[in-house]
C-alpha atoms as a PDB file:
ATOM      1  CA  UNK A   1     127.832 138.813  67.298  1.00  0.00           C
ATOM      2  CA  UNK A   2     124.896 136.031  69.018  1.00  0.00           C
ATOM      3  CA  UNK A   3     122.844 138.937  68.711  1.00  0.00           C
ATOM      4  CA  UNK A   4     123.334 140.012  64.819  1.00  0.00           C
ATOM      5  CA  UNK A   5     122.614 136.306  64.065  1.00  0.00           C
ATOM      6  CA  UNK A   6     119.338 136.328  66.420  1.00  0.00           C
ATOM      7  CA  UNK A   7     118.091 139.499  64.766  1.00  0.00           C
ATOM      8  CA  UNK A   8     118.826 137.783  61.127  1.00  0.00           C
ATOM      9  CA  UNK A   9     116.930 134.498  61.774  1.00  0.00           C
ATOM     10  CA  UNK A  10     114.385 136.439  64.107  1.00  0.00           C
ATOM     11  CA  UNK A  11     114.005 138.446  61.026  1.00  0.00           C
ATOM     12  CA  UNK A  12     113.689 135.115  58.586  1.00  0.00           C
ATOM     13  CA  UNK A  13     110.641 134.552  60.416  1.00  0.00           C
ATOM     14  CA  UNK A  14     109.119 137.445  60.407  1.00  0.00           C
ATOM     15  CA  UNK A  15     109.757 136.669  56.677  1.00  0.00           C
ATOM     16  CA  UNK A  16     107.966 133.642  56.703  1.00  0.00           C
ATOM     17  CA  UNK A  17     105.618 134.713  58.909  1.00  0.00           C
ATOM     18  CA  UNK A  18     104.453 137.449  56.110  1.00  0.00           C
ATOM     19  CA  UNK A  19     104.761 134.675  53.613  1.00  0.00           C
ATOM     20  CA  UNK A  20     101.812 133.156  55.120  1.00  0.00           C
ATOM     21  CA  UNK A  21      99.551 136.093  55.896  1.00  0.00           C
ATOM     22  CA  UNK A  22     100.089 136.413  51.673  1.00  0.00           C
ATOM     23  CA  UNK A  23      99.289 132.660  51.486  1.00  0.00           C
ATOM     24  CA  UNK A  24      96.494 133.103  53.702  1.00  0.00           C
ATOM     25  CA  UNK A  25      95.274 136.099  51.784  1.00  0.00           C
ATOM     26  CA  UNK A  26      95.319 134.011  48.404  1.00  0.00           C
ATOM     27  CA  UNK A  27      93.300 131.818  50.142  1.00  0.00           C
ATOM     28  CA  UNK A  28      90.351 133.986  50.666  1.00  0.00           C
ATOM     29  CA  UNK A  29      90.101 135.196  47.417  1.00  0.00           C
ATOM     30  CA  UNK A  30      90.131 131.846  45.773  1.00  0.00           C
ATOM     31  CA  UNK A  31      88.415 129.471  47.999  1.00  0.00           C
ATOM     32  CA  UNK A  32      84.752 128.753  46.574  1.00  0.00           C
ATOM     33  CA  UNK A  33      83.384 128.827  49.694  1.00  0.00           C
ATOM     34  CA  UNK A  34      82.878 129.894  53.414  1.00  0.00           C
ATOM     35  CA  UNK A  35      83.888 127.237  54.958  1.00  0.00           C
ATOM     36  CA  UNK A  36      86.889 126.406  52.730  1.00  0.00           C
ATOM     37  CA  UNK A  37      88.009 129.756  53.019  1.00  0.00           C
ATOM     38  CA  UNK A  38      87.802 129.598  56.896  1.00  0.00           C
ATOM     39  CA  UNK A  39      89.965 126.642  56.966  1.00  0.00           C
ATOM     40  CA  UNK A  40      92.860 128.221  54.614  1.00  0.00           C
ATOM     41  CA  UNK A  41      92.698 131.265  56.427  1.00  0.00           C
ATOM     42  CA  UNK A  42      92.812 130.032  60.046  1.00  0.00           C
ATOM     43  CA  UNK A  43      95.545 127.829  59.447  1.00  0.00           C
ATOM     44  CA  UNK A  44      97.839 130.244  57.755  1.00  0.00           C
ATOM     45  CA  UNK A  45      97.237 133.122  60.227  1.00  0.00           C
ATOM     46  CA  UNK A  46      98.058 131.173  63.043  1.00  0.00           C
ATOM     47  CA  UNK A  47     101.461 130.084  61.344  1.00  0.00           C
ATOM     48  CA  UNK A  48     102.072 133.702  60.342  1.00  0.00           C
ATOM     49  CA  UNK A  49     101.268 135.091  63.830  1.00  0.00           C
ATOM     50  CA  UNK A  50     103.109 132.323  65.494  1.00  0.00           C
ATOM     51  CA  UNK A  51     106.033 132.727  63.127  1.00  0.00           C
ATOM     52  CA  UNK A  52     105.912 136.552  63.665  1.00  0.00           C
ATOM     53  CA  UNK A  53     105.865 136.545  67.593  1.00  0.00           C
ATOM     54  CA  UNK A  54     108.976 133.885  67.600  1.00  0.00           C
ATOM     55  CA  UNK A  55     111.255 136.316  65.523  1.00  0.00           C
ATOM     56  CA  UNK A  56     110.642 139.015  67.511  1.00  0.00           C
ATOM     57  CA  UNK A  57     111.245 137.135  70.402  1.00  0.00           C
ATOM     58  CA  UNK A  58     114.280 136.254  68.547  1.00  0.00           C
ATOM     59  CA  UNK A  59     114.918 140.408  68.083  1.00  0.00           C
ATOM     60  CA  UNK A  60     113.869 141.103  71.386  1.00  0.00           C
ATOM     61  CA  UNK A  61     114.596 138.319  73.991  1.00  0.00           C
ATOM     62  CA  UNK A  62     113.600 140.275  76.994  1.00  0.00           C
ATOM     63  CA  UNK A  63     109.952 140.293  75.367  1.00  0.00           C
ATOM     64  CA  UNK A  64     109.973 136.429  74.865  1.00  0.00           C
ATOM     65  CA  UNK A  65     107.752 135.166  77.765  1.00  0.00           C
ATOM     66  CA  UNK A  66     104.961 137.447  77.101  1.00  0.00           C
ATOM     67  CA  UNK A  67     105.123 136.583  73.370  1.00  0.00           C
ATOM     68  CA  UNK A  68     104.989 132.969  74.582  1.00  0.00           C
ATOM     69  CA  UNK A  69     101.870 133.686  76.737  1.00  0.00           C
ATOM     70  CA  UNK A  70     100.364 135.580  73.623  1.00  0.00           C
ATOM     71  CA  UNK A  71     101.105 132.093  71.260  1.00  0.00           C
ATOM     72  CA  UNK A  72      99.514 130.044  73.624  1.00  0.00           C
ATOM     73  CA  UNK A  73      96.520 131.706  73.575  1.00  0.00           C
ATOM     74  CA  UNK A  74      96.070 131.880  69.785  1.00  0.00           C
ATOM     75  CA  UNK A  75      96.904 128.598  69.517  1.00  0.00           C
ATOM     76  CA  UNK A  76      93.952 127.975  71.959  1.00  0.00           C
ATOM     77  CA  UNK A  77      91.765 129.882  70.575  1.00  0.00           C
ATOM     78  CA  UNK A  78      91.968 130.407  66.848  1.00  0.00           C
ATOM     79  CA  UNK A  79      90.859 126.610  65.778  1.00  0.00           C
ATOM     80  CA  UNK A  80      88.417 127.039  68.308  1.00  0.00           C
ATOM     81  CA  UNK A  81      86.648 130.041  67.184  1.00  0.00           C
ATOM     82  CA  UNK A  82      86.676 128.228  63.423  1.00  0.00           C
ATOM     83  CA  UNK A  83      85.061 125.667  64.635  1.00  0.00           C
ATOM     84  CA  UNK A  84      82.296 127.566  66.312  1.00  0.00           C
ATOM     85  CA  UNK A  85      82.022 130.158  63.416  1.00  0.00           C
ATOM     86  CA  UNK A  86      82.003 127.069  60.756  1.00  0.00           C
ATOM     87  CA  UNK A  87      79.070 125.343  63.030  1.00  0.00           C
ATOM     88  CA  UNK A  88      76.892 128.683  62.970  1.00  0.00           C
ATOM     89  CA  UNK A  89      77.457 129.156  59.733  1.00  0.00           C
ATOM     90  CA  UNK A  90      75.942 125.336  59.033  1.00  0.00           C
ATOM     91  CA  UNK A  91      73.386 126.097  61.249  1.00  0.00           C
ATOM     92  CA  UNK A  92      72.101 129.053  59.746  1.00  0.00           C
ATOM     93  CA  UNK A  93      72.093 127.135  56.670  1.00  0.00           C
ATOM     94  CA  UNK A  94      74.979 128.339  54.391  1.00  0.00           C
ATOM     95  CA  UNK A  95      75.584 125.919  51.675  1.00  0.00           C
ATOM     96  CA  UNK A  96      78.555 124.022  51.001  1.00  0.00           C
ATOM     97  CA  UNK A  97      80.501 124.172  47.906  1.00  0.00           C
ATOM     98  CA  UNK A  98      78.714 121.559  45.098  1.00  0.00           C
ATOM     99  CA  UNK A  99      81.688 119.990  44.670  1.00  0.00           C
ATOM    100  CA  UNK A 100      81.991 119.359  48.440  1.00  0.00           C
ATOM    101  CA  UNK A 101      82.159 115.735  48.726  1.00  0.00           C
ATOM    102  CA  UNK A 102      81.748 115.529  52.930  1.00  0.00           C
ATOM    103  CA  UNK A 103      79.320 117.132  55.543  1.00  0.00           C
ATOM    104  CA  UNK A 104      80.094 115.817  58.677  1.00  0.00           C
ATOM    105  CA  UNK A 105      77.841 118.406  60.171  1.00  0.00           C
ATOM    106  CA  UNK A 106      74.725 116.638  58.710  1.00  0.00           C
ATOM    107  CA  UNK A 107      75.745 113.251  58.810  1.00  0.00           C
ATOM    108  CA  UNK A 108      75.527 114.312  62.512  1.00  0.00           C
ATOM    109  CA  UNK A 109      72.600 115.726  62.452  1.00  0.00           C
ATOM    110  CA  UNK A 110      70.718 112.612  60.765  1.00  0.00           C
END
């Protein structure tokens, strides 16, 4: 019976968890640019993996650690590697949206 109801909710995340990969995919298409579409689509991947890996550790409780381990790390890493990306990218001089109201990249620089 515990287990029916843990493989419903686990699978009510996995819903959610598509729900924003789809968000996250809307995102990229209408963002106007690289840097705004970094933002929308790093934040709603790492909800939609993080989601993901907690139902199926809901489905599959014997895999739960190791999906813990595997959440930690993207949350470590995924901002991180936006960050760096979105600082090359400034670097190498891609424009920001004209409608962009704040660059704190080259309010740095100055």
């Amino acid at each position: 019976m515990i287990e029916q109801i843990l493989d419903y909710v686990g699978m009510i995340f996995v819903f959610i968890g598509s729900l924003f990969f789809l968000f996250g995919t809307i995102g990229l298409v209408r963002m106007p640019d690289l840097y705004n579409r970094m933002q929308a689509s790093t934040k709603t991947t790492t909800l939609g993996v993080l989601s993901f890996l907690f139902g199926i550790g809901l489905m599959q409780l014997q895999w739960m650690i190791k999906l813990l381990v595997i959440a930690l790390f993207i949350v470590l890493t995924a901002p991180v590697g936006a960050s760096a990306l979105a600082r090359a990218s400034h670097n190498a001089g891609i424009k920001l949206w004209e409608k962009s109201v704040v660059d704190k990249y080259e309010e740095r620089k100055k």
